[in-house]
N, C-alpha and C. Protein backbone atom coordinates (compact mmCIF):
# COMPACT_ATOMS: atom_id res chain seq x y z
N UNK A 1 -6.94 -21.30 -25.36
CA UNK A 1 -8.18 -21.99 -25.02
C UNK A 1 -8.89 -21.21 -23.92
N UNK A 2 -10.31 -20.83 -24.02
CA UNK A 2 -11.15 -20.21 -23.38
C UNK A 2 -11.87 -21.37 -22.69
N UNK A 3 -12.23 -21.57 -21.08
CA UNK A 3 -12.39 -22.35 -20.72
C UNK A 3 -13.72 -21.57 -19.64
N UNK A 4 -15.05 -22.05 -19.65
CA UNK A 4 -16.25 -21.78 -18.34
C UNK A 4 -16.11 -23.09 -17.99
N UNK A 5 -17.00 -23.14 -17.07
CA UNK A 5 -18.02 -24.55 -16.37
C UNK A 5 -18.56 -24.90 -18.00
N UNK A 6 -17.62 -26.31 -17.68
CA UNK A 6 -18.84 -27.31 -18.60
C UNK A 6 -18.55 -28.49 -17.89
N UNK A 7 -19.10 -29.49 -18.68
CA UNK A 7 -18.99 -30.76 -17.85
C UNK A 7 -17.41 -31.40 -16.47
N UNK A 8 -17.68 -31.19 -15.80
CA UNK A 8 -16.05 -31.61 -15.12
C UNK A 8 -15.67 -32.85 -15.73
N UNK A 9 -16.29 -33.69 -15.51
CA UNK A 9 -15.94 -35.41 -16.15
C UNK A 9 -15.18 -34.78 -17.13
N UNK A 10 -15.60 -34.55 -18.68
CA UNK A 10 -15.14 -33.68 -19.59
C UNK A 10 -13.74 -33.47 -19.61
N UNK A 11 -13.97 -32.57 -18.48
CA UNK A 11 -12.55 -31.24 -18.71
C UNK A 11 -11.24 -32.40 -18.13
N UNK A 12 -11.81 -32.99 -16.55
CA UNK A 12 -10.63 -33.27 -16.00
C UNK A 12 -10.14 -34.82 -17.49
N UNK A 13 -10.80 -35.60 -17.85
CA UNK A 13 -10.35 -36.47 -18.78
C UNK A 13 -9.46 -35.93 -20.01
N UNK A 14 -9.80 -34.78 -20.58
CA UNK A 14 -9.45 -33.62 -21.63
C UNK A 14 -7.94 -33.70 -20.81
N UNK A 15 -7.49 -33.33 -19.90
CA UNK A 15 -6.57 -32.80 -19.15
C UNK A 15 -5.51 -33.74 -18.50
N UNK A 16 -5.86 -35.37 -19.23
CA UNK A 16 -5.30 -36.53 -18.70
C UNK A 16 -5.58 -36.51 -17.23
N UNK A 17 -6.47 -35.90 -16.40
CA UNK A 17 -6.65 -36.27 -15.01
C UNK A 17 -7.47 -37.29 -14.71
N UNK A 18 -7.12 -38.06 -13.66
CA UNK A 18 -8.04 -38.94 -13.72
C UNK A 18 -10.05 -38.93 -12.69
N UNK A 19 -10.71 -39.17 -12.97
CA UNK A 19 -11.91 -38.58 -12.87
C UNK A 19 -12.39 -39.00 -11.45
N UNK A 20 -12.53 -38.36 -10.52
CA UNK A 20 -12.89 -38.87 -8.87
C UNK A 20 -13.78 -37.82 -8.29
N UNK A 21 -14.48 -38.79 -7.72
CA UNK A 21 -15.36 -37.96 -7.16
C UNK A 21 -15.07 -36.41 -6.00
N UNK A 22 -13.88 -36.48 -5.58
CA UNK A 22 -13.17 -35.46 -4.69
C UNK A 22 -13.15 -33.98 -6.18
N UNK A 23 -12.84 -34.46 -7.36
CA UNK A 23 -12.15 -33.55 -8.41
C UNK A 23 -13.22 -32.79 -9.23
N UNK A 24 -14.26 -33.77 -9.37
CA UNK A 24 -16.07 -33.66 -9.61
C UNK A 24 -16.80 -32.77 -8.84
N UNK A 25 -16.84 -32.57 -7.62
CA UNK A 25 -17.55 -31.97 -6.61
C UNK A 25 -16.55 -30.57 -6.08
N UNK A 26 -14.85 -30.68 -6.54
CA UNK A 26 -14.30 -29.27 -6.45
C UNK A 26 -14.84 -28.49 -7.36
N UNK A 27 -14.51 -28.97 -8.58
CA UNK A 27 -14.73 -28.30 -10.48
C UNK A 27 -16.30 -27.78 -9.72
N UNK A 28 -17.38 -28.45 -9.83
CA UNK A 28 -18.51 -28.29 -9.52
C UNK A 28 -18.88 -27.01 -7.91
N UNK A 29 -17.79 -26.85 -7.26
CA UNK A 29 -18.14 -25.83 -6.71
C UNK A 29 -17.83 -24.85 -6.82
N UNK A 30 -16.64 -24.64 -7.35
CA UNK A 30 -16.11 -23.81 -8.02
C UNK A 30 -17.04 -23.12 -9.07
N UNK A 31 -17.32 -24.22 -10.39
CA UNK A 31 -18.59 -23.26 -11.20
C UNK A 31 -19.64 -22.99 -10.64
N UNK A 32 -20.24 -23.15 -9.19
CA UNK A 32 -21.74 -22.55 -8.86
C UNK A 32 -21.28 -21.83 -7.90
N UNK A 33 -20.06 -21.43 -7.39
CA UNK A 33 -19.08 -20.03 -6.58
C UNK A 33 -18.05 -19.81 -7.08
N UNK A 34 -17.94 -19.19 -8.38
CA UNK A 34 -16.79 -18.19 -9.27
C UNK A 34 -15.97 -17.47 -8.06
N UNK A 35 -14.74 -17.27 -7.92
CA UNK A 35 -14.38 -16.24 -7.26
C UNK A 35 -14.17 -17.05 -5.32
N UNK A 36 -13.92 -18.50 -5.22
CA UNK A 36 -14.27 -18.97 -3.67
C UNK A 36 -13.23 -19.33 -3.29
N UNK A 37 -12.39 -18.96 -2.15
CA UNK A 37 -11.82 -19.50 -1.86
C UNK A 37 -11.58 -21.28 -1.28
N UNK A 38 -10.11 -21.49 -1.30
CA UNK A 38 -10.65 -22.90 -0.68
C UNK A 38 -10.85 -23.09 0.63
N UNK A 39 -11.27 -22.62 1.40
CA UNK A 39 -11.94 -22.78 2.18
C UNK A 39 -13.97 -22.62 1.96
N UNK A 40 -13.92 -21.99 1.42
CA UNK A 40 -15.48 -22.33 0.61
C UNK A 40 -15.79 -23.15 -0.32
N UNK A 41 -14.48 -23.51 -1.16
CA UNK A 41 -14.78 -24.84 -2.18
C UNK A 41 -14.80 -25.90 -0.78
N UNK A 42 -14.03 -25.65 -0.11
CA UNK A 42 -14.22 -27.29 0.94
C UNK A 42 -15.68 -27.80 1.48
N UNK A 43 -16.33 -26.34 1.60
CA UNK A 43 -17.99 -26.55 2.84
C UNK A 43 -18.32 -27.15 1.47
N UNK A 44 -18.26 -26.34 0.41
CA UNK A 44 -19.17 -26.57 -0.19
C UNK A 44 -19.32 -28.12 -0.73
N UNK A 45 -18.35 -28.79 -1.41
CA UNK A 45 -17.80 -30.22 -1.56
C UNK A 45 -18.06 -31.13 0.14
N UNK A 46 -18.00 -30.49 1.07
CA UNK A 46 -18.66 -31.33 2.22
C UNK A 46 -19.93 -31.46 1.99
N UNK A 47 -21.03 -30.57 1.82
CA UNK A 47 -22.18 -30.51 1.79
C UNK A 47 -22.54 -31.67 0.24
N UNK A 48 -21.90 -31.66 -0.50
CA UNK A 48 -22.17 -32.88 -1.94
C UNK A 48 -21.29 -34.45 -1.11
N UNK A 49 -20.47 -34.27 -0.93
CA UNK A 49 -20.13 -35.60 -0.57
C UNK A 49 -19.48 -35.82 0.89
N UNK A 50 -20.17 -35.14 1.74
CA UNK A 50 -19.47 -35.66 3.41
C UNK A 50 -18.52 -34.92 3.51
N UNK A 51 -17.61 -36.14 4.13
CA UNK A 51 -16.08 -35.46 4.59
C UNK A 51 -15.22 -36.21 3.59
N UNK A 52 -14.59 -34.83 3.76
CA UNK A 52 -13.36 -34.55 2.51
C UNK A 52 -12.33 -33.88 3.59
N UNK A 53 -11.02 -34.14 3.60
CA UNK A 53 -9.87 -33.46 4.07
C UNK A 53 -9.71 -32.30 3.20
N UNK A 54 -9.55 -30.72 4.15
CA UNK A 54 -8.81 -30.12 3.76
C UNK A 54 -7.79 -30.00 2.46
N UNK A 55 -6.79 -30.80 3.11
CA UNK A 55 -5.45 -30.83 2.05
C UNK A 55 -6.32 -32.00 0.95
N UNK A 56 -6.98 -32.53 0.75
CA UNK A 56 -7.55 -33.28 -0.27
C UNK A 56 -7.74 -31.80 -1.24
N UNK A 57 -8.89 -31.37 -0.89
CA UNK A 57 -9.35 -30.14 -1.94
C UNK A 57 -8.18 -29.30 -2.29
N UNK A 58 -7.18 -28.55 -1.10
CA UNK A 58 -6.22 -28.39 -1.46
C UNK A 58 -5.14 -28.66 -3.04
N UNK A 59 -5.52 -30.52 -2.64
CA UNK A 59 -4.18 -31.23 -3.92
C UNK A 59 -4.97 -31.21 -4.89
N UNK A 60 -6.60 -30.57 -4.68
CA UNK A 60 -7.61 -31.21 -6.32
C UNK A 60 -7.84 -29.58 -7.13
N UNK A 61 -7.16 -28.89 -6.32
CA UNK A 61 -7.13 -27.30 -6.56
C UNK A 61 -5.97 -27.26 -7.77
N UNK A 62 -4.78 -27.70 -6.58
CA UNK A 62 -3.53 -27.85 -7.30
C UNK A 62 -3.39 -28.41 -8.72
N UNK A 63 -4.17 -29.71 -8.83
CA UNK A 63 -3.93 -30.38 -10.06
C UNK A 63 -4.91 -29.49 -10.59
N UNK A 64 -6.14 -29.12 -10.95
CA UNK A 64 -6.92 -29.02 -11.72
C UNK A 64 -6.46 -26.95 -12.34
N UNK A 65 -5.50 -26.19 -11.56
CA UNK A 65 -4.89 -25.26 -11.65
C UNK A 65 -3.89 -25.34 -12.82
N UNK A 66 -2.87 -26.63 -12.04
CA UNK A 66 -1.84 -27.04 -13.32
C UNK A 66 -2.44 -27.33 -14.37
N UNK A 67 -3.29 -27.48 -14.07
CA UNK A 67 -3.91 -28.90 -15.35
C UNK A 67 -4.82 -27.41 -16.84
N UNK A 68 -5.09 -26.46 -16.07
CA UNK A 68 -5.38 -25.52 -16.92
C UNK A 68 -6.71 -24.99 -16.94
N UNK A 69 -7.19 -26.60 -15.74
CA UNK A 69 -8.81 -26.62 -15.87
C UNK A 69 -9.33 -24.79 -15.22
N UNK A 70 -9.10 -24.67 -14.12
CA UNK A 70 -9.04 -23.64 -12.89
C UNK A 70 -8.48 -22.70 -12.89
N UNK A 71 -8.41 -21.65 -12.89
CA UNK A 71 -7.37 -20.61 -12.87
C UNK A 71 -7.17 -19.95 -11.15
N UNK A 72 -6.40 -19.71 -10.87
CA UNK A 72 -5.95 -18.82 -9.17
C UNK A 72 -5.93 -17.51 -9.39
N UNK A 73 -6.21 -16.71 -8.48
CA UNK A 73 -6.21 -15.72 -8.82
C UNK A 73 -6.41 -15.05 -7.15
N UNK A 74 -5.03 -14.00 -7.06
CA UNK A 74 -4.56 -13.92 -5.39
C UNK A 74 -4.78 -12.50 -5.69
N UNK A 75 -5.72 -11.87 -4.90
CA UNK A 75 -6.50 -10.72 -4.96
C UNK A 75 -5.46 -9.88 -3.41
N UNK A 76 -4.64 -9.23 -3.13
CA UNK A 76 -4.25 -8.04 -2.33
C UNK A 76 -5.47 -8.26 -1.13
N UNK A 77 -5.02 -8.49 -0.05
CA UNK A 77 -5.33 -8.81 1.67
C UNK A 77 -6.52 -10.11 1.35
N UNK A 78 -6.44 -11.07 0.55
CA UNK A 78 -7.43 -11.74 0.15
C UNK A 78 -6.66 -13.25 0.22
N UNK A 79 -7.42 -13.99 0.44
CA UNK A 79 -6.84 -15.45 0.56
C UNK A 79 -7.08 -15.86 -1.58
N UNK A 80 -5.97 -16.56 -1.64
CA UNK A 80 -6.33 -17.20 -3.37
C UNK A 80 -7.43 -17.67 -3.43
N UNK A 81 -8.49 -17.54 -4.59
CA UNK A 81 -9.60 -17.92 -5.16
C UNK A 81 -9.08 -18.53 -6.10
N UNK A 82 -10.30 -18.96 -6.74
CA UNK A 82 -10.24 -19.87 -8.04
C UNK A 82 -11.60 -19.87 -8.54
N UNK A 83 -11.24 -20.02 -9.78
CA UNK A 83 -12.18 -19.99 -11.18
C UNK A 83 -12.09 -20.51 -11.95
N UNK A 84 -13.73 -21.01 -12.39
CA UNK A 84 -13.47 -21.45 -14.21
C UNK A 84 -13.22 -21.07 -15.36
N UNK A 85 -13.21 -19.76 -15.22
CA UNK A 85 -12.99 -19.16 -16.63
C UNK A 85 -11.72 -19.07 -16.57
N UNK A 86 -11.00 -19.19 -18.22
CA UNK A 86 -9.16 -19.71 -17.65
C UNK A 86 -8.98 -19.21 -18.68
N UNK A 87 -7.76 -18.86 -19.69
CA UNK A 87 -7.55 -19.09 -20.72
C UNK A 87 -7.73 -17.61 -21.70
N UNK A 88 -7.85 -16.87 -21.04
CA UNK A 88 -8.83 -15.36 -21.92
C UNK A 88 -8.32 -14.39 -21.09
N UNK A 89 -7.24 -14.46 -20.63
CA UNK A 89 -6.68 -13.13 -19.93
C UNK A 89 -7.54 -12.09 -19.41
N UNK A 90 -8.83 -12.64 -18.76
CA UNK A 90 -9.53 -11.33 -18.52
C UNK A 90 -9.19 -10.96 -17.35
N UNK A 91 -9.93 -9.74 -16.45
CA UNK A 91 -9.75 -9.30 -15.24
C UNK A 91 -10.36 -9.03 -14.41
N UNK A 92 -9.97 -8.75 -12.96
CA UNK A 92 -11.46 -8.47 -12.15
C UNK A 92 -11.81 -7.20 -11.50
N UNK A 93 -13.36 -7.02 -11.02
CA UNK A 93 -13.28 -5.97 -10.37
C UNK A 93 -13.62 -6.44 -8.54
N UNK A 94 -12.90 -5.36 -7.74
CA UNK A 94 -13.27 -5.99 -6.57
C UNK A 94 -13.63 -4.61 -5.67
N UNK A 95 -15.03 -5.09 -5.06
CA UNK A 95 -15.16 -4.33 -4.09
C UNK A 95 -14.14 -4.24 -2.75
N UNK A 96 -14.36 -3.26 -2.10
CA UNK A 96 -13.51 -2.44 -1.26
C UNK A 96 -14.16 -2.92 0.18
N UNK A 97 -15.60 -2.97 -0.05
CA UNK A 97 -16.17 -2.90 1.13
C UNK A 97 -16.92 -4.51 1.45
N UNK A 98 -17.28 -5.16 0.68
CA UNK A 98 -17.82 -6.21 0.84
C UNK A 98 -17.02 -7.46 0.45
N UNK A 99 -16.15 -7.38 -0.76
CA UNK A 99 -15.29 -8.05 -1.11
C UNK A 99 -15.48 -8.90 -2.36
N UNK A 100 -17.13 -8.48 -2.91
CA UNK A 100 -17.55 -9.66 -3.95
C UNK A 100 -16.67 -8.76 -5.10
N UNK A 101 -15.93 -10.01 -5.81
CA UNK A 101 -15.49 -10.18 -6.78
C UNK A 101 -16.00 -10.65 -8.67
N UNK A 102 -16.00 -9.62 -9.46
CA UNK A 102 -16.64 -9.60 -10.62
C UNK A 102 -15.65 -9.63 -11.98
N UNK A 103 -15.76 -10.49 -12.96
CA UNK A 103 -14.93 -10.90 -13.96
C UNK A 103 -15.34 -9.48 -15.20
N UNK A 104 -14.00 -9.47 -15.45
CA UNK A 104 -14.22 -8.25 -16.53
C UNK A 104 -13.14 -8.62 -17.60
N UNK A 105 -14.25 -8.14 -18.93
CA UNK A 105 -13.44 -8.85 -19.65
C UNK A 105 -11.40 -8.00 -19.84
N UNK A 106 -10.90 -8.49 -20.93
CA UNK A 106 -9.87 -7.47 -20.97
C UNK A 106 -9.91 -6.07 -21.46
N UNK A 107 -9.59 -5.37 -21.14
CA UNK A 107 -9.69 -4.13 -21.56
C UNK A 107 -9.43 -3.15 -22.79
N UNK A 108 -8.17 -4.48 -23.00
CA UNK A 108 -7.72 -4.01 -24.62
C UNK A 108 -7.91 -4.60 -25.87
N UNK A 109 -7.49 -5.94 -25.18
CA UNK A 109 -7.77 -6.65 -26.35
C UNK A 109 -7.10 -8.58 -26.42
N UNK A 110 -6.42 -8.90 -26.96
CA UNK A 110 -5.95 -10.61 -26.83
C UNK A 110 -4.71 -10.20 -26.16
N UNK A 111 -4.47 -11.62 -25.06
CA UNK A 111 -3.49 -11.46 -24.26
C UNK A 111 -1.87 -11.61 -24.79
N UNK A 112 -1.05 -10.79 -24.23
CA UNK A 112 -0.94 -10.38 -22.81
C UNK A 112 -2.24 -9.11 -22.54
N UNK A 113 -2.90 -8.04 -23.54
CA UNK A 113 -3.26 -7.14 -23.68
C UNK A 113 -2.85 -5.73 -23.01
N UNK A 114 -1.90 -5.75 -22.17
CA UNK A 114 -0.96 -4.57 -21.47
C UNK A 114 0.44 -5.29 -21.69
N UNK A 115 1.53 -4.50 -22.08
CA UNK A 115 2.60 -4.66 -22.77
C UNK A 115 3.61 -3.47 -21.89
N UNK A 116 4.57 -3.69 -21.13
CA UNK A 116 5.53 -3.19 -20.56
C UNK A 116 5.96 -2.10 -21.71
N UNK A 117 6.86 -1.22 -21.28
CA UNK A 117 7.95 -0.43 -22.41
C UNK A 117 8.89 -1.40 -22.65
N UNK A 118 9.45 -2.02 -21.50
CA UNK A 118 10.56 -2.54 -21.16
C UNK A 118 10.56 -4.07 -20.94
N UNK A 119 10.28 -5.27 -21.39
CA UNK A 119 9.65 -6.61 -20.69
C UNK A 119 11.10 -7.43 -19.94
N UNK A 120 12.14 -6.43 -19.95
CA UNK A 120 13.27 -7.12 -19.76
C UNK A 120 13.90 -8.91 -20.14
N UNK A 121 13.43 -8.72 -21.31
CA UNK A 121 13.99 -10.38 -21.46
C UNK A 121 12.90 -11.25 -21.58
N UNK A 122 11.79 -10.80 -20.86
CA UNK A 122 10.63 -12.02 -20.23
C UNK A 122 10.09 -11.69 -21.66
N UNK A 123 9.65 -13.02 -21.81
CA UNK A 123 8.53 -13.35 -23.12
C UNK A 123 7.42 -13.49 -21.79
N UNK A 124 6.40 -12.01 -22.37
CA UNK A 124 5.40 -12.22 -21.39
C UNK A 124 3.76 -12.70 -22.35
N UNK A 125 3.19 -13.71 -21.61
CA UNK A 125 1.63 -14.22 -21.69
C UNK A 125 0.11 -13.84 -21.35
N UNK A 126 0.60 -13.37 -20.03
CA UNK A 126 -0.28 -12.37 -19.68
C UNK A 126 -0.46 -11.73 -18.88
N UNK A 127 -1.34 -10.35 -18.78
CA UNK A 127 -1.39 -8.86 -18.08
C UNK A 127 -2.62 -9.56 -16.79
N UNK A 128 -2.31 -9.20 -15.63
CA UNK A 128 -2.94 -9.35 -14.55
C UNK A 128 -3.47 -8.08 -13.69
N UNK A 129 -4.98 -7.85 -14.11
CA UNK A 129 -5.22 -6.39 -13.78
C UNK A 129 -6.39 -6.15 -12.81
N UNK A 130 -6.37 -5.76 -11.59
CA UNK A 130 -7.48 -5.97 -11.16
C UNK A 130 -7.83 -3.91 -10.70
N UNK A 131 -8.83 -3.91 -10.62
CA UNK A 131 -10.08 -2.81 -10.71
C UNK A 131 -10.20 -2.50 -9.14
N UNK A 132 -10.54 -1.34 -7.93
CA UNK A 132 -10.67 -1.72 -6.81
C UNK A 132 -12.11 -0.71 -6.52
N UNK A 133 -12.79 -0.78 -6.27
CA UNK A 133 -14.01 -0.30 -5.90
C UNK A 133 -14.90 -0.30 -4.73
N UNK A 134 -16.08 0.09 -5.10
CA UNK A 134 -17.33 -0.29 -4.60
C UNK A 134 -18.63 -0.78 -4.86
N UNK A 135 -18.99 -1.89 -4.76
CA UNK A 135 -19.75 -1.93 -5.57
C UNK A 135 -21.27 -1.74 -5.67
N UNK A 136 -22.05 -1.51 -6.20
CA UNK A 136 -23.37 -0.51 -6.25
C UNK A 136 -24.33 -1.28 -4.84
N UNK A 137 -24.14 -2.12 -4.00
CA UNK A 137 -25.11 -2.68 -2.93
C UNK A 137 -24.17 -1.49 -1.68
N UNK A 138 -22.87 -1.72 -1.89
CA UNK A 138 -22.25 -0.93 -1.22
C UNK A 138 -22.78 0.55 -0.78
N UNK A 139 -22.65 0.85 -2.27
CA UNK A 139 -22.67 2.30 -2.61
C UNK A 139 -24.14 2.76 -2.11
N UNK A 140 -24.36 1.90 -2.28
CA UNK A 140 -26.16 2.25 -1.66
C UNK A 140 -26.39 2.77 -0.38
N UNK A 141 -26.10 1.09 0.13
CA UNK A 141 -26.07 1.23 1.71
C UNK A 141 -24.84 2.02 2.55
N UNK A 142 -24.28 2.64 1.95
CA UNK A 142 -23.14 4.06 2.35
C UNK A 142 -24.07 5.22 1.99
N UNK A 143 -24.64 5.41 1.42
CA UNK A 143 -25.04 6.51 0.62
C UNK A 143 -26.60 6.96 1.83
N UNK A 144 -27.16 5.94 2.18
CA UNK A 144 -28.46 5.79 3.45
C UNK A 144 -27.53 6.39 4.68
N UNK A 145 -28.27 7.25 5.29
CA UNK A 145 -27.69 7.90 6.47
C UNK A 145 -27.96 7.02 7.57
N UNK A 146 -26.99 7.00 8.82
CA UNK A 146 -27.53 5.88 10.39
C UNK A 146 -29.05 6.18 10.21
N UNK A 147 -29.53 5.12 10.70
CA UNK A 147 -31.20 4.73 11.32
C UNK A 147 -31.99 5.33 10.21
N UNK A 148 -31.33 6.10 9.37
CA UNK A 148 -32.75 6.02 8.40
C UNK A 148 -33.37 4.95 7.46
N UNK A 149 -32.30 3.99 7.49
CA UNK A 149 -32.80 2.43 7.13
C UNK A 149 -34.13 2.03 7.61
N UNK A 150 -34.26 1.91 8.75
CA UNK A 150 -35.60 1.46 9.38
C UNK A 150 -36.59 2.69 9.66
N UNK A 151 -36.66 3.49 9.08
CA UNK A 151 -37.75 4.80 9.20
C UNK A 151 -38.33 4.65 7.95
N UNK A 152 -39.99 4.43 8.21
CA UNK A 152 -40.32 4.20 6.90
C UNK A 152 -41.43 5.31 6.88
């Protein structure tokens, strides 16, 4: 199952969860900031409905992760993010210098889509591949020499 932002009501009922406004306003920040940690799903769910605890968004991460809705995804010196797109083994690319994070599809083909020589035993599901870069706002503003920014 290939899963974006669609309705949360929807998904979390689909998922036997039960439907609350704390679980509504995560799903929902999550699809209008792909790629946020929870600490940015939290402002952002403050700013739709007040105050929300921490560990609330936390446990609505958790379920809606298990649940299949969300996917995690723990990026190297990076706190875990989360996303809606779930289900499609794709991968990401991440800048080096700024840190924005970009979904790419898989590279080969249906998951796992990278296959060990060796899988030792493990029946594996799927290949977790991420890309490390720069990305072209970067590359720009590296590429402009000091103070010639403001010389017009």
């Amino acid at each position: 199952m290939h899963t974006e932002a669609t309705d949360p009501q929807a998904l979390l009922r689909a998922a036997g969860l039960r439907v609350t406004a704390p679980r509504v306003a995560v799903l929902n920040a999550v699809a209008a900031r792909p790629h946020s940690d929870a600490d940015r799903v939290a402002a952002t769910v403050r700013e739709t409905l007040g105050s929300v605890s921490t560990q609330a968004v936390y446990d609505v991460l958790r379920a809606c992760v298990n649940a299949g809705i969300l996917r995690r995804i723990e990026l190297a010196g990076s706190a875990a993010r989360y996303e809606t797109r779930t289900g499609d083994n794709h991968h990401h690319l991440v800048c080096r210098s700024c840190g924005t994070v970009v979904d790419i599809d898989c590279v080969v083909g249906s998951a796992p889509c990278l296959e060990p020589e060796d899988a030792n035993g493990f029946v594996i599901d799927e290949a977790e591949v991420v890309f490390w870069g720069r990305c072209p706002t970067c590359r720009a503003s590296e590429a402009t020499p000091p103070g010639r920014a403001l010389e017009r």
